[in-house]
C-alpha atoms as a PDB file:
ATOM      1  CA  UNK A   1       0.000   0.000   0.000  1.00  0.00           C
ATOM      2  CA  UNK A   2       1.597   3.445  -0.769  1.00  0.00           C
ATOM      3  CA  UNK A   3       0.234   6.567   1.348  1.00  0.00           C
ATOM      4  CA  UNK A   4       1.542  10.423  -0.425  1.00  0.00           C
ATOM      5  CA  UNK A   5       0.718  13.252   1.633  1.00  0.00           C
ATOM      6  CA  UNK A   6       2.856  16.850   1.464  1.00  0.00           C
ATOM      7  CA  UNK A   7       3.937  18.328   4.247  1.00  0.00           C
ATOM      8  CA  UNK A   8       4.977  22.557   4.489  1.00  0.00           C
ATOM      9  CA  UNK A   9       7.573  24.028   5.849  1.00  0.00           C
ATOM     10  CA  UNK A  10       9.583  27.597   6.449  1.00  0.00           C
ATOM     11  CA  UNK A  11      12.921  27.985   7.028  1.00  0.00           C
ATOM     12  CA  UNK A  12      13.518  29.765   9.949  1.00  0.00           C
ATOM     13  CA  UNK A  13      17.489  29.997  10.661  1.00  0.00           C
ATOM     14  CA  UNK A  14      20.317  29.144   8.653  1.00  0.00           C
ATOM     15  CA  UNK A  15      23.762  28.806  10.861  1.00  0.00           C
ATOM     16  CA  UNK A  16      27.299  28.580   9.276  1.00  0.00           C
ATOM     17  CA  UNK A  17      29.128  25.475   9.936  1.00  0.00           C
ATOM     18  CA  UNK A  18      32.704  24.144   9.173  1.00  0.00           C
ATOM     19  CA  UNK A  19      33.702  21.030   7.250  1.00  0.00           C
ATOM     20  CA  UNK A  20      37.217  19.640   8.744  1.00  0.00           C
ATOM     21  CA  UNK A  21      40.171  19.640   6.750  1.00  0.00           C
ATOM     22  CA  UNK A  22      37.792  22.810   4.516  1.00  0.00           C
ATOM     23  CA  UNK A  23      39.387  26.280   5.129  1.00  0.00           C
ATOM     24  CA  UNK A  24      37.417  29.120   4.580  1.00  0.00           C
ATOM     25  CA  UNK A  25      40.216  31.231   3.943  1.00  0.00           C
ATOM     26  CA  UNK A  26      41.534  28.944   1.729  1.00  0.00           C
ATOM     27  CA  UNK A  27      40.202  30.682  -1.995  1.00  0.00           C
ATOM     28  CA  UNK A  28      39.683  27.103  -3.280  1.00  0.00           C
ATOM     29  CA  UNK A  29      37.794  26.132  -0.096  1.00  0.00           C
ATOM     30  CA  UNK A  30      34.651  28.041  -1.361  1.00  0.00           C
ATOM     31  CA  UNK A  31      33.663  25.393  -3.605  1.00  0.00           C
ATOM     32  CA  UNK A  32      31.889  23.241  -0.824  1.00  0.00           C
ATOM     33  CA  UNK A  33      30.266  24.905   2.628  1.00  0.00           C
ATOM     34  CA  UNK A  34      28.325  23.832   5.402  1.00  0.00           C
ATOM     35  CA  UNK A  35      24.943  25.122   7.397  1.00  0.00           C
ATOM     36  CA  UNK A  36      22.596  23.807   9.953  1.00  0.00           C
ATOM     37  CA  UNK A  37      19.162  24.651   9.118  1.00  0.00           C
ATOM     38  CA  UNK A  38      16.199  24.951  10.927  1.00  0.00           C
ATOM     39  CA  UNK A  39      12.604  24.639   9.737  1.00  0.00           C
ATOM     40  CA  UNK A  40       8.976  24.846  11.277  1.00  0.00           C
ATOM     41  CA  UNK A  41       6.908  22.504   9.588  1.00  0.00           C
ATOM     42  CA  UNK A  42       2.884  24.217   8.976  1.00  0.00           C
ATOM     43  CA  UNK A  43       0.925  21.530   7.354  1.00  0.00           C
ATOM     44  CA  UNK A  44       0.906  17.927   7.068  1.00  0.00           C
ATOM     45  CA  UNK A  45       3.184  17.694   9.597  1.00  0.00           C
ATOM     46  CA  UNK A  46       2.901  20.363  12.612  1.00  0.00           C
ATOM     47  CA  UNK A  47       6.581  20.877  14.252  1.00  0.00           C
ATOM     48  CA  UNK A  48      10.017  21.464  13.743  1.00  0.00           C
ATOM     49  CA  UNK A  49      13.184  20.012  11.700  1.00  0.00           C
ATOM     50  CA  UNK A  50      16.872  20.573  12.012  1.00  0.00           C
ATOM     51  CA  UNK A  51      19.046  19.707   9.331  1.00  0.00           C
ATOM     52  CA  UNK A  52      22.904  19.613   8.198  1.00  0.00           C
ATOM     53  CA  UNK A  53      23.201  20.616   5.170  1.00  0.00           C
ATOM     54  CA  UNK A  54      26.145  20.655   2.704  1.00  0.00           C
ATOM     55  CA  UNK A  55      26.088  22.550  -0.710  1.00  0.00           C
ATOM     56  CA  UNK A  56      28.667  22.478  -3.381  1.00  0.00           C
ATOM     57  CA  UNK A  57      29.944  23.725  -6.793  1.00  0.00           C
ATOM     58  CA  UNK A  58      29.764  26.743  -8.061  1.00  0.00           C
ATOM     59  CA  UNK A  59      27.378  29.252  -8.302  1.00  0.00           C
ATOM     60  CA  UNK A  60      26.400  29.026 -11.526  1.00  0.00           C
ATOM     61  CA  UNK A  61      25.890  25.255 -10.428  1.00  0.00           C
ATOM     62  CA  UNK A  62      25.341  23.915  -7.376  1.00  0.00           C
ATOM     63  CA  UNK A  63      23.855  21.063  -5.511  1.00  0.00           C
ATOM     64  CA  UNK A  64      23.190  19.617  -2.205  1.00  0.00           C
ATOM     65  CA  UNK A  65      22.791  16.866   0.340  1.00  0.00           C
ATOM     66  CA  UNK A  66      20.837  17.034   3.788  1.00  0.00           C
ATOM     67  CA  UNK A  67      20.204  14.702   6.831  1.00  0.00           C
ATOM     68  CA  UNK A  68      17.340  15.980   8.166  1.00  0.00           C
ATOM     69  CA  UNK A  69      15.647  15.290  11.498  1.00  0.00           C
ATOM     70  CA  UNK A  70      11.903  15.866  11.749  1.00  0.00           C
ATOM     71  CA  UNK A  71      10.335  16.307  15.723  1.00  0.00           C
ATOM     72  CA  UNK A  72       6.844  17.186  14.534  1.00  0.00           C
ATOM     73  CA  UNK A  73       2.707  15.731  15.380  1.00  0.00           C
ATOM     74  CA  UNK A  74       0.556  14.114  12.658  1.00  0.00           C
ATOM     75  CA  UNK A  75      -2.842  14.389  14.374  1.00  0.00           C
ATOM     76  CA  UNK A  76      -2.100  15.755  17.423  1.00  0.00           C
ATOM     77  CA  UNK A  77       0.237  12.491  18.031  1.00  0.00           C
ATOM     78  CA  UNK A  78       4.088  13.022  18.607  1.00  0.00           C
ATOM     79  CA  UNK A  79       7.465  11.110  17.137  1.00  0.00           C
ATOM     80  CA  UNK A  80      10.218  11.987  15.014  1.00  0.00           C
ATOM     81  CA  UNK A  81      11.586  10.841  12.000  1.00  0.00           C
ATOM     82  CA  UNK A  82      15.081  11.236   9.428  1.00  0.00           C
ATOM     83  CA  UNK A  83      15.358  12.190   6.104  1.00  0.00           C
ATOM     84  CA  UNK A  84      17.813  12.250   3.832  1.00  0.00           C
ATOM     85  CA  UNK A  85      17.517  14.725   0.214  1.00  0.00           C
ATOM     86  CA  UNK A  86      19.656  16.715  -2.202  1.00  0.00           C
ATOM     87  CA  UNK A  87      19.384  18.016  -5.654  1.00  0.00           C
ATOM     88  CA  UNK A  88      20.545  20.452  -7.353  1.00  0.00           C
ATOM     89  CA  UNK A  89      20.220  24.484  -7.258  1.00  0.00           C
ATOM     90  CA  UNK A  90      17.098  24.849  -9.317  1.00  0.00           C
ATOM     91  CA  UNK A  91      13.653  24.716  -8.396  1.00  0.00           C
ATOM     92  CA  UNK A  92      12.106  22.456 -10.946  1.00  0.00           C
ATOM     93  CA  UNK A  93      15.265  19.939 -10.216  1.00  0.00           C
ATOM     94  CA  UNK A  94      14.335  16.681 -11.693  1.00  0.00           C
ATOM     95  CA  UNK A  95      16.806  14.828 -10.047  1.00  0.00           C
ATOM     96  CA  UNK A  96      16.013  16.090  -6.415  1.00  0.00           C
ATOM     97  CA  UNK A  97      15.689  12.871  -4.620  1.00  0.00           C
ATOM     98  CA  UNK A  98      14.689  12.643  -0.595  1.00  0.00           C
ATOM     99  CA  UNK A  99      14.492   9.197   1.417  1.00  0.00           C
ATOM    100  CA  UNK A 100      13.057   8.576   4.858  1.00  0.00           C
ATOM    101  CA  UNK A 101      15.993   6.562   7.239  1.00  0.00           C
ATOM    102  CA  UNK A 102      14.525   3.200   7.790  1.00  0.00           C
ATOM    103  CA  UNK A 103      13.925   2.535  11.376  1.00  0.00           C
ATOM    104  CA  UNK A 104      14.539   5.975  12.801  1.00  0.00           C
ATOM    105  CA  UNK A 105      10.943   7.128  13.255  1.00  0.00           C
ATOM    106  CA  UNK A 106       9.029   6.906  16.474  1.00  0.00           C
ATOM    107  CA  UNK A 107       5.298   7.149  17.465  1.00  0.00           C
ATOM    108  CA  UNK A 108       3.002   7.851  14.441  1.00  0.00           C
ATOM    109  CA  UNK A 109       6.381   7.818  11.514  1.00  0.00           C
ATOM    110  CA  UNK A 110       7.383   4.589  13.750  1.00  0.00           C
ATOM    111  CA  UNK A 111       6.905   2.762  10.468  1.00  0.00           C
ATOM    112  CA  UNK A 112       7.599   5.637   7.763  1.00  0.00           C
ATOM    113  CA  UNK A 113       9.373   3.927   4.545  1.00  0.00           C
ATOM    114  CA  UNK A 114       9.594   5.192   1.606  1.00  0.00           C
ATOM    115  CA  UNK A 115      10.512   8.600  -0.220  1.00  0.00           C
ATOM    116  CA  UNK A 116      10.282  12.110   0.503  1.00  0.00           C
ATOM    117  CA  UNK A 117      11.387  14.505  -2.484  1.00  0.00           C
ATOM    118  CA  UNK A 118      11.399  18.318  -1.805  1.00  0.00           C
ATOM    119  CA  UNK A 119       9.085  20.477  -4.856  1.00  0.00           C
ATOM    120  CA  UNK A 120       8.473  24.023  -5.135  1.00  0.00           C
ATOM    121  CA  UNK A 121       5.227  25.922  -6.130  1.00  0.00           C
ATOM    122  CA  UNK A 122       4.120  29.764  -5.701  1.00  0.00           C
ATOM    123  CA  UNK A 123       3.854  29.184  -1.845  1.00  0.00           C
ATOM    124  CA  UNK A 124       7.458  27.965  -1.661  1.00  0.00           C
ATOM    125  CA  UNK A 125       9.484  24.617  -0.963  1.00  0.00           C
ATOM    126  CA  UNK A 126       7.739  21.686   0.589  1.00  0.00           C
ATOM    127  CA  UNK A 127       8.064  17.241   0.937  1.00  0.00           C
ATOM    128  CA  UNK A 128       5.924  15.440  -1.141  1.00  0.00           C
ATOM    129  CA  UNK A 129       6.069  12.100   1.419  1.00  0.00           C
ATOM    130  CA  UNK A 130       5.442   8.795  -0.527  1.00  0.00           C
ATOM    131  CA  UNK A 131       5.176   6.116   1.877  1.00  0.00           C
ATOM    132  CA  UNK A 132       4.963   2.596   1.411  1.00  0.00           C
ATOM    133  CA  UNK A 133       4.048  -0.446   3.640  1.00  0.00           C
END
């Protein structure tokens, strides 16, 4: 059986990190960087999410990987979940790809499998969840 739902989110902080053995002063060190996001998730999922996230290339080009943990309610019931995306810089980015981490939810995304790909529209950037069971 495969459940798709889409949950909404805003970002809400963005804080620079640092990648060991990655100098920022180093000029060719500003091909890759490092934040930890924050997001408060509105619909489909009411709560929160922090994420590392990693970016990369150029930017003309760029792309991006995330581990993502979501502490949000589904109902009014609590649990958490990871997820895993990237894509690349544009917002119509066929190739964006998002997983949910196997085993890592609790309470109502206890059994979440499946995928979770990040899509824009004229409201802004949200998951389209596909879950399977």
């Amino acid at each position: 059986m495969t459940t798709e739902f889409v949950a909404r989110f805003d970002v809400t902080a963005f804080e620079p990190s640092t990648i060991p053995g990655i100098s920022t002063d180093d000029p060719a060190g500003d091909w890759v960087g490092s934040i930890v996001m924050r997001k408060n998730y509105t619909e489909g999922i009411v709560g929160t999410g922090i994420l590392h996230f990693v970016s990369s290339g150029t930017e003309q080009s760029r792309g991006y990987l995330a581990a993502e943990r979501i502490s949000g309610a589904i109902d009014g019931v609590e649990g958490e979940v990871t997820v895993h995306h990237g894509g690349l810089n544009s917002t119509d980015d066929a190739t964006a790809f998002g997983y949910v981490v196997p085993g890592t939810g609790t309470g109502p995304f206890a059994d979440w499998a499946g995928s979770a790909r990040i899509v824009h529209d004229d409201r802004g950037p949200y998951f389209v969840f596909t879950l399977v069971s």
